[in-house]
PDB file of N, CA and C in Angstrom:
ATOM      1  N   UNK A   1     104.425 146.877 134.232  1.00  0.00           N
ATOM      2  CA  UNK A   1     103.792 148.003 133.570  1.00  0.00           C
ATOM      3  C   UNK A   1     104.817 149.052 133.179  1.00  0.00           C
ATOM      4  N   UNK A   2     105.978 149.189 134.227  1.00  0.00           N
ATOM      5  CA  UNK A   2     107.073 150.349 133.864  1.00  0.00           C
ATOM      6  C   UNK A   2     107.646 149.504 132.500  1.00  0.00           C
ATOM      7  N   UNK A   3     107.686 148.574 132.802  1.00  0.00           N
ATOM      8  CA  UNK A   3     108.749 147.851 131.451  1.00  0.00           C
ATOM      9  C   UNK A   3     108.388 147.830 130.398  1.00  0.00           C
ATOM     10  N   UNK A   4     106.710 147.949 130.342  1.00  0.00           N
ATOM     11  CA  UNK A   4     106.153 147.608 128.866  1.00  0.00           C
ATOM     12  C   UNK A   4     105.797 149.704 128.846  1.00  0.00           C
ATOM     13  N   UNK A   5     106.016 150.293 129.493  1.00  0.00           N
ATOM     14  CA  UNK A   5     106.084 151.719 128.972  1.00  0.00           C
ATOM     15  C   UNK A   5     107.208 152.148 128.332  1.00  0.00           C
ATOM     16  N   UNK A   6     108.103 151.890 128.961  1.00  0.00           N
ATOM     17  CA  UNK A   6     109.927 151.946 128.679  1.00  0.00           C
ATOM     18  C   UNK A   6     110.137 151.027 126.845  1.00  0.00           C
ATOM     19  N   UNK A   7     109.388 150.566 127.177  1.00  0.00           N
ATOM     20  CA  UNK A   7     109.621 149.562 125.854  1.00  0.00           C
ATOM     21  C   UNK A   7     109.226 150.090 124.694  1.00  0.00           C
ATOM     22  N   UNK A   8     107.688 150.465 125.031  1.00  0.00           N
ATOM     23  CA  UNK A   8     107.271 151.508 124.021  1.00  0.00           C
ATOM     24  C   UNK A   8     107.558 152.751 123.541  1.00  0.00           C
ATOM     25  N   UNK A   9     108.068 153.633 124.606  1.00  0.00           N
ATOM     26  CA  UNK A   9     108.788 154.565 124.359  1.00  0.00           C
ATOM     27  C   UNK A   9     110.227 154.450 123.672  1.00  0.00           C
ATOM     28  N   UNK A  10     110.947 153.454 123.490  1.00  0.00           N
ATOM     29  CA  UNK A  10     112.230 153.515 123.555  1.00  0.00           C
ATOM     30  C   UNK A  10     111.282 152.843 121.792  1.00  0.00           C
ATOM     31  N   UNK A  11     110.237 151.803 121.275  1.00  0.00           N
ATOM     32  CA  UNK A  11     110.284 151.770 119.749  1.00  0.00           C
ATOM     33  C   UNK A  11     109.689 153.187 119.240  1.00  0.00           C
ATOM     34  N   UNK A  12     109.297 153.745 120.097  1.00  0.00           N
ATOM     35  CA  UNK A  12     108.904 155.287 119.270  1.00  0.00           C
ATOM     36  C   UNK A  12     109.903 156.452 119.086  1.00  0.00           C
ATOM     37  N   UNK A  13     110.982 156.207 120.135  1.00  0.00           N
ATOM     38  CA  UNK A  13     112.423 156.816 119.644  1.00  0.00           C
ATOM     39  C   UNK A  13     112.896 156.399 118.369  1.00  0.00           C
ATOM     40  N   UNK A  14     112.896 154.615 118.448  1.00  0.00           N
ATOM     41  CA  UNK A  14     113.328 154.351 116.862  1.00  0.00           C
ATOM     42  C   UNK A  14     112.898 154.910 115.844  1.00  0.00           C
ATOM     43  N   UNK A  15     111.628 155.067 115.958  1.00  0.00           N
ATOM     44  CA  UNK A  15     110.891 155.226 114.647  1.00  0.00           C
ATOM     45  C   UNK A  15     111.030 156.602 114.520  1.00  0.00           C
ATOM     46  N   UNK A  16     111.112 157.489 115.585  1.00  0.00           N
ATOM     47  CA  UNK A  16     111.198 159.079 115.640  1.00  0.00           C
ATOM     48  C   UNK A  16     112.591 159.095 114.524  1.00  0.00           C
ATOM     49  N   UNK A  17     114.076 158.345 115.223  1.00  0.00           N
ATOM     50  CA  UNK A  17     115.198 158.257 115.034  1.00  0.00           C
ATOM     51  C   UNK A  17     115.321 158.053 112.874  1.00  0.00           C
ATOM     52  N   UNK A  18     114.148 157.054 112.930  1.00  0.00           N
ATOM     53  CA  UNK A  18     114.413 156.369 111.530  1.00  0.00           C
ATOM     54  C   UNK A  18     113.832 157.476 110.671  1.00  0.00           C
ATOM     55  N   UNK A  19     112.786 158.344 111.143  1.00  0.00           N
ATOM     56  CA  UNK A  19     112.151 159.434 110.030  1.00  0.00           C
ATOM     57  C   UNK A  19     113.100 160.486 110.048  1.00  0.00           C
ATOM     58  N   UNK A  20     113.743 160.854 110.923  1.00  0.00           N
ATOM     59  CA  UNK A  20     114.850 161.724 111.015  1.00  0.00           C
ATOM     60  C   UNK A  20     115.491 161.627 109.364  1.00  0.00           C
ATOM     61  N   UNK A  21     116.320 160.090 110.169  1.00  0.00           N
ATOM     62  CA  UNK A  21     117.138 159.962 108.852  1.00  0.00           C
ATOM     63  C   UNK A  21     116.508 159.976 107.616  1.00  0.00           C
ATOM     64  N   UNK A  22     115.067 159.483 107.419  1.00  0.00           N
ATOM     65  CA  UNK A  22     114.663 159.280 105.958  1.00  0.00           C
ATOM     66  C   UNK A  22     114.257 160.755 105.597  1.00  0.00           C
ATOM     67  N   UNK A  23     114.259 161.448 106.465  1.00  0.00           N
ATOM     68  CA  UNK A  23     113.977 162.806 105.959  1.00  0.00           C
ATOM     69  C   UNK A  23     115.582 163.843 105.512  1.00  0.00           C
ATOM     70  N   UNK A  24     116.834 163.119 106.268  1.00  0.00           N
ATOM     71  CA  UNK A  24     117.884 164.096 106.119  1.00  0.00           C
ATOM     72  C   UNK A  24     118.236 163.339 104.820  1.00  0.00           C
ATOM     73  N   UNK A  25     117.654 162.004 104.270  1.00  0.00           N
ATOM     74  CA  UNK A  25     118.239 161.420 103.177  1.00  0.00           C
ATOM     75  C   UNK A  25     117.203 162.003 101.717  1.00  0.00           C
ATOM     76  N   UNK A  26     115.929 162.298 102.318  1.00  0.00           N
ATOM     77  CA  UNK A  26     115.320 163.032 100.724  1.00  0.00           C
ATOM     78  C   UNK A  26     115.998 164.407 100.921  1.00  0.00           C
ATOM     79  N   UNK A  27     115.893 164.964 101.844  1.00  0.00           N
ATOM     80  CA  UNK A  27     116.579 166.285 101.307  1.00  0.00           C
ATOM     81  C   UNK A  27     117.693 166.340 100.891  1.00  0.00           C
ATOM     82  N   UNK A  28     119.085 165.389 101.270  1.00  0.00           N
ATOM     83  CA  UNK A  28     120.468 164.982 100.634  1.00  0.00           C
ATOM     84  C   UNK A  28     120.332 164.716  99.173  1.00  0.00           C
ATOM     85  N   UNK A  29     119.212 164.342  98.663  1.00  0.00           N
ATOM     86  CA  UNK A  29     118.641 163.949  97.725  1.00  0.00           C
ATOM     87  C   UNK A  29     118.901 165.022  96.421  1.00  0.00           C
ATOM     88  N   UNK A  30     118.571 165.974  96.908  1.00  0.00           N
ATOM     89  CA  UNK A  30     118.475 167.345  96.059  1.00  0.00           C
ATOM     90  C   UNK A  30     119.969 167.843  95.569  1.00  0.00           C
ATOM     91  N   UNK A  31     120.775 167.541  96.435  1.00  0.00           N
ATOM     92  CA  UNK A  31     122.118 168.167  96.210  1.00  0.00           C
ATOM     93  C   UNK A  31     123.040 167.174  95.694  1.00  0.00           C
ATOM     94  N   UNK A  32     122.797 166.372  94.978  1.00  0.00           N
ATOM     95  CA  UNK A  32     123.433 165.098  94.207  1.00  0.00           C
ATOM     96  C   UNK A  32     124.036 165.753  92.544  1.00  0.00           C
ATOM     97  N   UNK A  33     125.665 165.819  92.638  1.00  0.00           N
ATOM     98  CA  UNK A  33     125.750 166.396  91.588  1.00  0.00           C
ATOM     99  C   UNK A  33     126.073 165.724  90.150  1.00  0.00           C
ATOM    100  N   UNK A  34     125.941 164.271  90.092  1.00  0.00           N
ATOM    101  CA  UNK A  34     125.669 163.696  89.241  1.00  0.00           C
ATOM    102  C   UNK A  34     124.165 164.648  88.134  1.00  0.00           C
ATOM    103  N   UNK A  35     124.656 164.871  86.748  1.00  0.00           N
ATOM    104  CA  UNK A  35     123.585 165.520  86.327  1.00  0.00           C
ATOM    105  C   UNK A  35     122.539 164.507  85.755  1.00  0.00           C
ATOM    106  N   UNK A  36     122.457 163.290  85.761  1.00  0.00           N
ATOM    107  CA  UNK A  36     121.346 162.652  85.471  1.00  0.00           C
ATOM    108  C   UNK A  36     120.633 162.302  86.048  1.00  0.00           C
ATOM    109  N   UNK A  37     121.082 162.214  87.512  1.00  0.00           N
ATOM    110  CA  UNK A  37     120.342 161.822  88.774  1.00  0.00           C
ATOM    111  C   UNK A  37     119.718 163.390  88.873  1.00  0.00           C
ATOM    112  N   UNK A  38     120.392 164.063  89.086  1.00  0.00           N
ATOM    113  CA  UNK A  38     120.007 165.590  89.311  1.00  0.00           C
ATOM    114  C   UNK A  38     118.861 166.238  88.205  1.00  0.00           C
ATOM    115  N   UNK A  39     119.284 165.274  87.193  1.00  0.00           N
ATOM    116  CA  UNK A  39     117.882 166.018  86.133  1.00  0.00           C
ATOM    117  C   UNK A  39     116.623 164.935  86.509  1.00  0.00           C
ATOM    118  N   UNK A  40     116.974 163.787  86.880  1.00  0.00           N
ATOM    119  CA  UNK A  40     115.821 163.096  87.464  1.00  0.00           C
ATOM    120  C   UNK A  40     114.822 163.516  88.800  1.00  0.00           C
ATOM    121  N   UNK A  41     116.251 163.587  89.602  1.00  0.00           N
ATOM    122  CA  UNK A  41     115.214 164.318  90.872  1.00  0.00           C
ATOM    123  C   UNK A  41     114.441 166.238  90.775  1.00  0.00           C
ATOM    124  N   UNK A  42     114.808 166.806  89.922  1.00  0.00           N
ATOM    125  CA  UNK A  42     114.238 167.741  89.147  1.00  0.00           C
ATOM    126  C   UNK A  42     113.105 167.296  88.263  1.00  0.00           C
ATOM    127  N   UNK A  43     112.778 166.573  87.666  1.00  0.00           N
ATOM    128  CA  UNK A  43     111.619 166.251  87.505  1.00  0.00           C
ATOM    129  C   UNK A  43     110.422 165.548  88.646  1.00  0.00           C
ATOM    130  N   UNK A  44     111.217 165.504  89.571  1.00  0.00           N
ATOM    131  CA  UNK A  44     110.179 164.959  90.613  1.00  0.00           C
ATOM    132  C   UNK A  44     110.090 166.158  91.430  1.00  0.00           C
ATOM    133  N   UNK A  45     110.734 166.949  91.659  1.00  0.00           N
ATOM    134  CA  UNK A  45     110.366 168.308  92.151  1.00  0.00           C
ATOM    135  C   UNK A  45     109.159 169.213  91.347  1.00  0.00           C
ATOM    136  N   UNK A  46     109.483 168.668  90.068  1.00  0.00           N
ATOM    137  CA  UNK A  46     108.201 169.603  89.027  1.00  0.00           C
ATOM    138  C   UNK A  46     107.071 168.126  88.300  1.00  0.00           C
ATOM    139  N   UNK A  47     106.654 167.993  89.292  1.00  0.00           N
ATOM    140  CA  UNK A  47     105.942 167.278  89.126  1.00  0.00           C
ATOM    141  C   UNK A  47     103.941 167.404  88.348  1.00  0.00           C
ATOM    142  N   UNK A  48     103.741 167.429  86.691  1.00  0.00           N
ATOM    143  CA  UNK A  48     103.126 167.664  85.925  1.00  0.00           C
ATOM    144  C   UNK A  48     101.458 167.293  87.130  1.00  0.00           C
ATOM    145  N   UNK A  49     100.710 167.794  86.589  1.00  0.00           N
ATOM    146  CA  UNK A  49      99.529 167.198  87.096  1.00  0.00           C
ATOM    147  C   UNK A  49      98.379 167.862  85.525  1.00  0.00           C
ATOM    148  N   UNK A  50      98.570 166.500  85.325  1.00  0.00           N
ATOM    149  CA  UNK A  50      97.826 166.706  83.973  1.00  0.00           C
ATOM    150  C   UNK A  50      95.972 166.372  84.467  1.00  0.00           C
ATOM    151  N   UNK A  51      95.983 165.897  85.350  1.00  0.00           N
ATOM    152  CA  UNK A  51      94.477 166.181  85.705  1.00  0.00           C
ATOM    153  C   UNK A  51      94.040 167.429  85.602  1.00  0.00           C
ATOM    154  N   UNK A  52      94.311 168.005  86.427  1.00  0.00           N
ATOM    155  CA  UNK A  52      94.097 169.608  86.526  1.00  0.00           C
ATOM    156  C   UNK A  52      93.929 170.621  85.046  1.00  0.00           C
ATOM    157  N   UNK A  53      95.055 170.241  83.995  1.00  0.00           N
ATOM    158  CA  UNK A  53      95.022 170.958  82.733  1.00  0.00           C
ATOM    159  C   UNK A  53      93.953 169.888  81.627  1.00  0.00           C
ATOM    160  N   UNK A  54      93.627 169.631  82.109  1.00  0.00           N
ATOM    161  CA  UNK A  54      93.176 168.473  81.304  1.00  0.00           C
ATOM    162  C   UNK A  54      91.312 169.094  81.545  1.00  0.00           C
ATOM    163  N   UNK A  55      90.709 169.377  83.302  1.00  0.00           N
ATOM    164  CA  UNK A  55      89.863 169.814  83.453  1.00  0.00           C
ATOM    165  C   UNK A  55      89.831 171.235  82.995  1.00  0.00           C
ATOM    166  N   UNK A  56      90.929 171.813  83.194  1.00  0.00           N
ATOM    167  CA  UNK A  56      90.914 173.248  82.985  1.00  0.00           C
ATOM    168  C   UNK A  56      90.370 173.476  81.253  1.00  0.00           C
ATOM    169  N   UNK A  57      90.728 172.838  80.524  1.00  0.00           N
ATOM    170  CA  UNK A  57      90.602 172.988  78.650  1.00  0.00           C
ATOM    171  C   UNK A  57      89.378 172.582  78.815  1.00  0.00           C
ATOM    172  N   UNK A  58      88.798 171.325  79.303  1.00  0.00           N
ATOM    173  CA  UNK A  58      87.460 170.517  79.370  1.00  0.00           C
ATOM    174  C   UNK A  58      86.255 171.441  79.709  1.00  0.00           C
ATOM    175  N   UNK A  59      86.572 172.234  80.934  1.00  0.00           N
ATOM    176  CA  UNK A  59      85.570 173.775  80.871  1.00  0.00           C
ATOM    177  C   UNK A  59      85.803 174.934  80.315  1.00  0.00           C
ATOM    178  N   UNK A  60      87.079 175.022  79.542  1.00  0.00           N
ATOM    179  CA  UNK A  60      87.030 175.688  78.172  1.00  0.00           C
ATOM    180  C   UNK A  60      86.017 175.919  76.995  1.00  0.00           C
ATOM    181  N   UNK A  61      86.171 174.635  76.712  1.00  0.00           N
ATOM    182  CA  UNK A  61      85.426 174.038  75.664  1.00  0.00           C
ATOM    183  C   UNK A  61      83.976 173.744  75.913  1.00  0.00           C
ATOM    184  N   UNK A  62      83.793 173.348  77.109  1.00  0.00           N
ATOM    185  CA  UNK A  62      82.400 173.374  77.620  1.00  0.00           C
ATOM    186  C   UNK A  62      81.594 174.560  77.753  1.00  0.00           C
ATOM    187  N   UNK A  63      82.096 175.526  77.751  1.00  0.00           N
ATOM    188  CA  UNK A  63      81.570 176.768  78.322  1.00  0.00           C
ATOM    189  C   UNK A  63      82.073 177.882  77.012  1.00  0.00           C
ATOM    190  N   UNK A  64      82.239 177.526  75.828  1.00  0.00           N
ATOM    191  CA  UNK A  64      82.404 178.019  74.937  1.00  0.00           C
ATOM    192  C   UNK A  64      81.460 178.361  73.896  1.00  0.00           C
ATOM    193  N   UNK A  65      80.961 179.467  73.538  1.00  0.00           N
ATOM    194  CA  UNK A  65      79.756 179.366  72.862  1.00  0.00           C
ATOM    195  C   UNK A  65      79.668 178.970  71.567  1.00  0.00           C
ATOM    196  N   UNK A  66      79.117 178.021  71.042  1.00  0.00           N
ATOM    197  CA  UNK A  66      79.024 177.378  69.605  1.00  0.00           C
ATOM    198  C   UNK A  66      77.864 177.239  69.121  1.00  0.00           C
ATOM    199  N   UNK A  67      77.206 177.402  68.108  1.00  0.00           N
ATOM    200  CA  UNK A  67      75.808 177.053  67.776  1.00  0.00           C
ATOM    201  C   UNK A  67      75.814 175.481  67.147  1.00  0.00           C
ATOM    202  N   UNK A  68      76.890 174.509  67.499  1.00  0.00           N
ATOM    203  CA  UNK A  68      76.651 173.659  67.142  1.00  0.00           C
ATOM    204  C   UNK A  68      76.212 171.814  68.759  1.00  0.00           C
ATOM    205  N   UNK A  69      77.424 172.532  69.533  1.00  0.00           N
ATOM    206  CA  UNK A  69      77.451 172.075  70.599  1.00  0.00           C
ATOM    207  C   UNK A  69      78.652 170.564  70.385  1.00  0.00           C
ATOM    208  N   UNK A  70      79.310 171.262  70.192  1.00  0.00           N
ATOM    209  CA  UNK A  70      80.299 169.782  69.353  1.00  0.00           C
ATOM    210  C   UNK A  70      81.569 170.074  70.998  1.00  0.00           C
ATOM    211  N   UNK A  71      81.605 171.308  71.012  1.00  0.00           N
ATOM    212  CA  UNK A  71      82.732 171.498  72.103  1.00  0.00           C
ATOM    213  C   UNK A  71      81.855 170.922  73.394  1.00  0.00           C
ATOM    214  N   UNK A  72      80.848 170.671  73.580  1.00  0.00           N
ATOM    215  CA  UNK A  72      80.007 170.404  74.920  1.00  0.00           C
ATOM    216  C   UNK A  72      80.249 168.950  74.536  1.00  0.00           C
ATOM    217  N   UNK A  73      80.049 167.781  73.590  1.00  0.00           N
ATOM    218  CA  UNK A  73      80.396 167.023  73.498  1.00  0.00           C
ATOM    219  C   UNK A  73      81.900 166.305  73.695  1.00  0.00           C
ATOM    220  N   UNK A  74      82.766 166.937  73.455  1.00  0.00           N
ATOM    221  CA  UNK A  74      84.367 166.979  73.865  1.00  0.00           C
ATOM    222  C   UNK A  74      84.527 167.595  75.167  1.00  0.00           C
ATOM    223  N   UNK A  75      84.228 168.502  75.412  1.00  0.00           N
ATOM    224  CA  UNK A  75      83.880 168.895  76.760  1.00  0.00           C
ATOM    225  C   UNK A  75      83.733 168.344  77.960  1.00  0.00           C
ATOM    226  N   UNK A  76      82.792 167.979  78.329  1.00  0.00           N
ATOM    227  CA  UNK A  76      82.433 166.949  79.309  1.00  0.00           C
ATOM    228  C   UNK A  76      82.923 165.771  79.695  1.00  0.00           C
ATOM    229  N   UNK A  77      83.534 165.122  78.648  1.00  0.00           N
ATOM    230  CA  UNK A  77      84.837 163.350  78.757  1.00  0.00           C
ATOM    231  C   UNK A  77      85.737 163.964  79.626  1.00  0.00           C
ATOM    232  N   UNK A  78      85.915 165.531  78.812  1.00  0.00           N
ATOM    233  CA  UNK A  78      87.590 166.028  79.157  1.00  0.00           C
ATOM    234  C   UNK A  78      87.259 166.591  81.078  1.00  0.00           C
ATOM    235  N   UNK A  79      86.273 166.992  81.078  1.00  0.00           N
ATOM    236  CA  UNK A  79      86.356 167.336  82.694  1.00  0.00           C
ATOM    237  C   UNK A  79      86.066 166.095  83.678  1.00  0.00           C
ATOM    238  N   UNK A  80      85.375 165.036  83.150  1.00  0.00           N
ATOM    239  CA  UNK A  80      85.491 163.880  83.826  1.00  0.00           C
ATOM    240  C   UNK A  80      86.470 163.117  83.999  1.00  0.00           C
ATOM    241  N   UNK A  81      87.127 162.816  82.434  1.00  0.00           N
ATOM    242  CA  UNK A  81      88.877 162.577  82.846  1.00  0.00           C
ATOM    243  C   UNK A  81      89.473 163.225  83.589  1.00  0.00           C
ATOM    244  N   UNK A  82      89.634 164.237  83.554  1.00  0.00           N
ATOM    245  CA  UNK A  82      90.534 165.047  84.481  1.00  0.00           C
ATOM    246  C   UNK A  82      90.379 164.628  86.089  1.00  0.00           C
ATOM    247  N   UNK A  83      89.086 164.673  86.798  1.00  0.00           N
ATOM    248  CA  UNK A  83      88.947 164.292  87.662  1.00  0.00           C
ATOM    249  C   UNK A  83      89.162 163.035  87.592  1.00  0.00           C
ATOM    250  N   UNK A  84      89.220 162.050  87.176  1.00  0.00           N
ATOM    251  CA  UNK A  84      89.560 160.763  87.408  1.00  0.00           C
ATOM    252  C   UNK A  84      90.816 160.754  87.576  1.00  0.00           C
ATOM    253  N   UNK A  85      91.751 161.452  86.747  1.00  0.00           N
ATOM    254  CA  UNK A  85      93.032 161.527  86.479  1.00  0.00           C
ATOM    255  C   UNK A  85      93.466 161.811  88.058  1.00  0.00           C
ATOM    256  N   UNK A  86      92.830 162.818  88.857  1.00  0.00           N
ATOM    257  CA  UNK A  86      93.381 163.293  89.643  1.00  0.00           C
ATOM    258  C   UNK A  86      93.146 162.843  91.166  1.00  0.00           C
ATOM    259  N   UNK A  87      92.041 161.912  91.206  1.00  0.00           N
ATOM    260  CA  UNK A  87      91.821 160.657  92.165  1.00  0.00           C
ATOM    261  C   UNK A  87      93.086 159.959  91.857  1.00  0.00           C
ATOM    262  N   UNK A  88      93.079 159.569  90.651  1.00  0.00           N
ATOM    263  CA  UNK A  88      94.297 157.914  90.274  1.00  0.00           C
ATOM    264  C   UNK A  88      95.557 158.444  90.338  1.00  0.00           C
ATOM    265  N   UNK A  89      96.094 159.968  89.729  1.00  0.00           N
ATOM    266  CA  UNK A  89      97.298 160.036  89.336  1.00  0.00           C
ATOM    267  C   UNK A  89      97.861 160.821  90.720  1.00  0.00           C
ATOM    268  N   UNK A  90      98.931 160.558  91.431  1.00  0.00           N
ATOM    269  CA  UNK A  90      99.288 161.154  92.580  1.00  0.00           C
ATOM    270  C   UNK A  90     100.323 162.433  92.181  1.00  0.00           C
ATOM    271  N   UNK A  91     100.407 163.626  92.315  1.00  0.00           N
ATOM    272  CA  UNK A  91     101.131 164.798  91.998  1.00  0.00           C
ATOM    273  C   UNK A  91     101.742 165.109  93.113  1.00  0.00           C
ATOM    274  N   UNK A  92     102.249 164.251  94.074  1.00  0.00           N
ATOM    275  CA  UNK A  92     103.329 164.540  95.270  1.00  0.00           C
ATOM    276  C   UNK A  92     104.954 164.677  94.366  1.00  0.00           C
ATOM    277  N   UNK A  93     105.260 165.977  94.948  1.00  0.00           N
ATOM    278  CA  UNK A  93     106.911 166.215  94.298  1.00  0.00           C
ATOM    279  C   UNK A  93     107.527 165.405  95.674  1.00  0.00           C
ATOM    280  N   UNK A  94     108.507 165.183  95.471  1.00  0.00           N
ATOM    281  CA  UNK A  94     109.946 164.980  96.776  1.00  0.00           C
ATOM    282  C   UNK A  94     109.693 165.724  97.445  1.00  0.00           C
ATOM    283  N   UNK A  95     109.514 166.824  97.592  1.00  0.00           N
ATOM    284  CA  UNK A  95     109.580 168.108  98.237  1.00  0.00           C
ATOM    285  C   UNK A  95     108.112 167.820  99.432  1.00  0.00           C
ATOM    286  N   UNK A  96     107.222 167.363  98.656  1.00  0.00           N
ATOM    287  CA  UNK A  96     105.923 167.185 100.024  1.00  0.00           C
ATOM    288  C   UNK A  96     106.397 165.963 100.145  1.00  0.00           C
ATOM    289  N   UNK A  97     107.024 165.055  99.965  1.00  0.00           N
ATOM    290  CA  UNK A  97     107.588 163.538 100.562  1.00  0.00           C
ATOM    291  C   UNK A  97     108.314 164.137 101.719  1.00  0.00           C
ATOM    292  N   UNK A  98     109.441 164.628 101.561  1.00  0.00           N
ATOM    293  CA  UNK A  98     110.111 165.268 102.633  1.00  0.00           C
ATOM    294  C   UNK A  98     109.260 165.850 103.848  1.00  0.00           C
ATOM    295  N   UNK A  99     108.153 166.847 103.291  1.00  0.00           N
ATOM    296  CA  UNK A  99     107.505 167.560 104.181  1.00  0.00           C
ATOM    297  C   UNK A  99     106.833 166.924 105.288  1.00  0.00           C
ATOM    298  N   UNK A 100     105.974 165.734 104.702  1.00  0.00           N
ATOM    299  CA  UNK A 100     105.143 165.234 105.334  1.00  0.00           C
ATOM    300  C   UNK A 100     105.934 164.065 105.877  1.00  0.00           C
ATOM    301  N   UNK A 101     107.221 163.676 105.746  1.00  0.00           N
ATOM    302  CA  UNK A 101     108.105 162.821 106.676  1.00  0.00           C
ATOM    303  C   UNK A 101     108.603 163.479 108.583  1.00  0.00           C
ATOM    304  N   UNK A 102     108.927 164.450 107.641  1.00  0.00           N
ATOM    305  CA  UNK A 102     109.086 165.485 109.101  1.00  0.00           C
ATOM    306  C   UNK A 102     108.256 165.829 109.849  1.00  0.00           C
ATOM    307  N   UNK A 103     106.679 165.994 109.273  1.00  0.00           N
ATOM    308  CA  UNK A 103     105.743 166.542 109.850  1.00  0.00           C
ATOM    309  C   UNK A 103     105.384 164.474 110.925  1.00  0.00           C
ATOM    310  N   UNK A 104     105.615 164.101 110.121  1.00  0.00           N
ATOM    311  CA  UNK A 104     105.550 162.228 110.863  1.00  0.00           C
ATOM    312  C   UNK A 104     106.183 162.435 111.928  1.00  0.00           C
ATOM    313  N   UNK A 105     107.505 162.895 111.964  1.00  0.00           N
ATOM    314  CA  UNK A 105     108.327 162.635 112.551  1.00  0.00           C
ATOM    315  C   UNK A 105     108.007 163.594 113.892  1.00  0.00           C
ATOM    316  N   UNK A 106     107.682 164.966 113.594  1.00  0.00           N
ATOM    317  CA  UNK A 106     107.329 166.141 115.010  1.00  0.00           C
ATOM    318  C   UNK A 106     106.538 165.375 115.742  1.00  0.00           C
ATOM    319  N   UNK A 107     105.442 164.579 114.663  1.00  0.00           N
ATOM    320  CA  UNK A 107     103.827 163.859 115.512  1.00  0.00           C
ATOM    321  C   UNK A 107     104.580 162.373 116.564  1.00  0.00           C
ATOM    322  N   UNK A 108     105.529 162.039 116.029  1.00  0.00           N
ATOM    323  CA  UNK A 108     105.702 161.163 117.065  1.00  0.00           C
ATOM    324  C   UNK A 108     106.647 161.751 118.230  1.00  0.00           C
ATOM    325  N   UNK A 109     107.618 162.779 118.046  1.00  0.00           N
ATOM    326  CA  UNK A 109     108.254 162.819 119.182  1.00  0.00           C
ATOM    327  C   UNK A 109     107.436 163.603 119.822  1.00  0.00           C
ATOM    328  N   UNK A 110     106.388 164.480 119.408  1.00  0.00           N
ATOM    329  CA  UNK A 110     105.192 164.597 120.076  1.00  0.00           C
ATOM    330  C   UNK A 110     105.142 163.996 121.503  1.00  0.00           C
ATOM    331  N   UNK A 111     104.274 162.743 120.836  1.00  0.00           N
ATOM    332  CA  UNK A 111     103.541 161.743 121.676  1.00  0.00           C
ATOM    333  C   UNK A 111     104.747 160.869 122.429  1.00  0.00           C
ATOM    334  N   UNK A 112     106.063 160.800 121.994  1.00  0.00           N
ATOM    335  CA  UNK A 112     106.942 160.291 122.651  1.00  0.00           C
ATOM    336  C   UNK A 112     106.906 161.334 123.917  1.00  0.00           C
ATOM    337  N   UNK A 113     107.033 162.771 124.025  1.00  0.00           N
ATOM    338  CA  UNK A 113     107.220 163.602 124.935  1.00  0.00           C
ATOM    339  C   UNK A 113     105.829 163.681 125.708  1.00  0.00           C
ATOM    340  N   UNK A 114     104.773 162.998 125.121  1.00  0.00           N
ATOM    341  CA  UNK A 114     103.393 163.180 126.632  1.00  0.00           C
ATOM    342  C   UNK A 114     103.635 162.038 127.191  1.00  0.00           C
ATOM    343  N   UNK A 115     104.425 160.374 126.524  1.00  0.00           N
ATOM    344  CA  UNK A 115     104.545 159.163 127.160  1.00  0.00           C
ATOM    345  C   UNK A 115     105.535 159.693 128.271  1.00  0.00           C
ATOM    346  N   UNK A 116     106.721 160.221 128.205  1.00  0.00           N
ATOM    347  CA  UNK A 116     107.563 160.504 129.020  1.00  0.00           C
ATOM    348  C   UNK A 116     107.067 161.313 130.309  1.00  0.00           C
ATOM    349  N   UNK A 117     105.657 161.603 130.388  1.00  0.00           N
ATOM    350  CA  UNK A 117     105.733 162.531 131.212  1.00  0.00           C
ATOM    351  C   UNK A 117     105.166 161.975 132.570  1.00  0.00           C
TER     352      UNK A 117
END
């Protein structure tokens, strides 16, 4: 029973050990002074979320007064796309990749530190 605790604890160090690094390697990430890599990972830092502008115009137009109702017809696709868009299309920058690696990483040495106890 000690051996198969020891065992487990010592693969949750690894894995503690391995998010470490994958987290000191996205943030190394940022400071790459190659400028094409650097204009690449800058676009993943500003990462578009066209769902969102897409709903935002869609209740524009919906909520626009017309005596014809042509914008309520365009309207309504555009706020349903949008939400679809924003189920399907993922708007994580690097920056919450990083975040939520580290935040992985606190949760296991966490639970590594109540196994130890």
């Amino acid at each position: 029973m000690d051996k198969d605790l020891r065992t487990g604890i010592h693969k949750i160090k690894r894995l503690r050990d391995s998010m470490k690094r994958r987290a000191e390697v996205y943030s190394a990430l940022g400071g790459l002074d190659d400028t094409g890599t650097a204009r690449s990972l800058a676009a993943l830092h500003r990462v578009p979320a066209p769902g969102k502008k897409l709903q935002k115009i869609g209740f524009i137009l919906f909520f626009m007064p017309e005596p014809f109702g042509i914008t309520n017809v365009i309207g309504g696709p555009m706020i349903l796309a949008g939400r679809y868009l924003d189920r399907v299309y993922n708007g994580a920058t690097l920056k919450d990749v990083g975040h939520e690696t580290k935040k992985f990483a606190r949760h296991v040495s966490q639970i590594k530190d109540k196994m130890s106890r």
